[in-house]
C-alpha atoms as a PDB file:
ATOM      1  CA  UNK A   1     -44.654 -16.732  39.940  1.00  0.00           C
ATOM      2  CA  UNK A   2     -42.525 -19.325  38.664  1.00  0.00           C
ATOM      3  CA  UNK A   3     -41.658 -22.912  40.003  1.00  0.00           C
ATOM      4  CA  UNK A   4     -39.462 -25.404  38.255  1.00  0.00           C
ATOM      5  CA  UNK A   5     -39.453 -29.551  39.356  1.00  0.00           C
ATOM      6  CA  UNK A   6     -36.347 -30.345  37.214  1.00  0.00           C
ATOM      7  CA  UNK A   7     -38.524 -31.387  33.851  1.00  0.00           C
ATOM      8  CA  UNK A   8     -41.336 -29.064  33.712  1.00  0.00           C
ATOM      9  CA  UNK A   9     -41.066 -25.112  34.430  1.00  0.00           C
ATOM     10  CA  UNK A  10     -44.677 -23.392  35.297  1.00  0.00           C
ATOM     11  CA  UNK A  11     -45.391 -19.746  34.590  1.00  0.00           C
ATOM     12  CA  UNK A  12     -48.209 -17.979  36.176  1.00  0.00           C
ATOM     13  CA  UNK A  13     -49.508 -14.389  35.992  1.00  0.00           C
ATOM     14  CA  UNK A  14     -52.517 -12.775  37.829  1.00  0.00           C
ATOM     15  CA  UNK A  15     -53.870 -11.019  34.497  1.00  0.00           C
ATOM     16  CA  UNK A  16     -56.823  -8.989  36.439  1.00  0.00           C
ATOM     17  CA  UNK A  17     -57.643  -9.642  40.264  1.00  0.00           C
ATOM     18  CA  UNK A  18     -59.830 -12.442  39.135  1.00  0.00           C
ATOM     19  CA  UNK A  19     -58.224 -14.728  36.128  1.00  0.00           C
ATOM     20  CA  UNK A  20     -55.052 -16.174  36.580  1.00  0.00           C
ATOM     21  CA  UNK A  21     -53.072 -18.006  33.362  1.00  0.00           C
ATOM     22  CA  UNK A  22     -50.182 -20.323  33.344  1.00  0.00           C
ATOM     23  CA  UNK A  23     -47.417 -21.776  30.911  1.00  0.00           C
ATOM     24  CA  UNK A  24     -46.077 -24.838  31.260  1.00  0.00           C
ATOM     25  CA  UNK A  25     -42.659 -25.719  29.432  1.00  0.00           C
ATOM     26  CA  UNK A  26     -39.864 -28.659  29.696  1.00  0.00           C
ATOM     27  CA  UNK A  27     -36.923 -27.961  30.773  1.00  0.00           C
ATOM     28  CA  UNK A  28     -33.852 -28.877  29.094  1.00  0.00           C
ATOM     29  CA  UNK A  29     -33.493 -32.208  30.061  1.00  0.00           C
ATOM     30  CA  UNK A  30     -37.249 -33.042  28.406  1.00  0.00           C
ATOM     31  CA  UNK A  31     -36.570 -30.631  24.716  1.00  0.00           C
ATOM     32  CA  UNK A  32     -35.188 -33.452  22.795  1.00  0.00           C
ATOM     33  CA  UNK A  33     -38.432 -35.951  23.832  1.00  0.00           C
ATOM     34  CA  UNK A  34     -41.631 -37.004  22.074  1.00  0.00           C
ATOM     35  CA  UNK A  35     -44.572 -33.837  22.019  1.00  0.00           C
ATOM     36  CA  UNK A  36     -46.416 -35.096  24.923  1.00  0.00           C
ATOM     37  CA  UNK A  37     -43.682 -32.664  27.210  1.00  0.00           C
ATOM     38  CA  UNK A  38     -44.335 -29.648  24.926  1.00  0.00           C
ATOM     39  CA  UNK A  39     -45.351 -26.489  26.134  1.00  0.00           C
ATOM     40  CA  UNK A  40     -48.813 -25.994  27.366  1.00  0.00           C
ATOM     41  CA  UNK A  41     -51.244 -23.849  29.559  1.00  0.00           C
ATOM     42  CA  UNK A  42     -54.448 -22.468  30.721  1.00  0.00           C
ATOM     43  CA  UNK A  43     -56.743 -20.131  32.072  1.00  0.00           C
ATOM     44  CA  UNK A  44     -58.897 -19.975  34.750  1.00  0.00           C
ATOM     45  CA  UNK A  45     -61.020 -17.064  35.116  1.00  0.00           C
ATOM     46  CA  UNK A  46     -64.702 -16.614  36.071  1.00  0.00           C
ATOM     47  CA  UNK A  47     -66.213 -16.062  32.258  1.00  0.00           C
ATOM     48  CA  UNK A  48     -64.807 -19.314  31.891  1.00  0.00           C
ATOM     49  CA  UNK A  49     -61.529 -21.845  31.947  1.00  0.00           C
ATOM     50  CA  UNK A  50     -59.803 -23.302  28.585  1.00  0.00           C
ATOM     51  CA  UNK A  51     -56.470 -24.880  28.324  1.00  0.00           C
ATOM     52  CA  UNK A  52     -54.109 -24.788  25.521  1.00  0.00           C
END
């Protein structure tokens, strides 16, 4: 799945029928501003959720 707002693009995947991760990058129009828009993500699965 993938959805896009204009400044942030989101990535999911369903890694197993239970745990789902997701990547979240800027877009273009955010690269060239301060680290608080670079990439990011996290997992949620039932063993336990941690972002990165």
């Amino acid at each position: 799945m993938r959805f896009e707002n204009g400044y942030l693009g989101t990535q999911c995947a369903a890694i197993d029928e239970s745990t789902l991760a997701c990547r979240i990058v800027p877009t273009d129009s955010l690269r060239d501003q301060p680290d608080k828009y670079s990439e990011h993500g996290f997992v949620i699965a039932p063993d336990g959720n941690w972002g990165f």
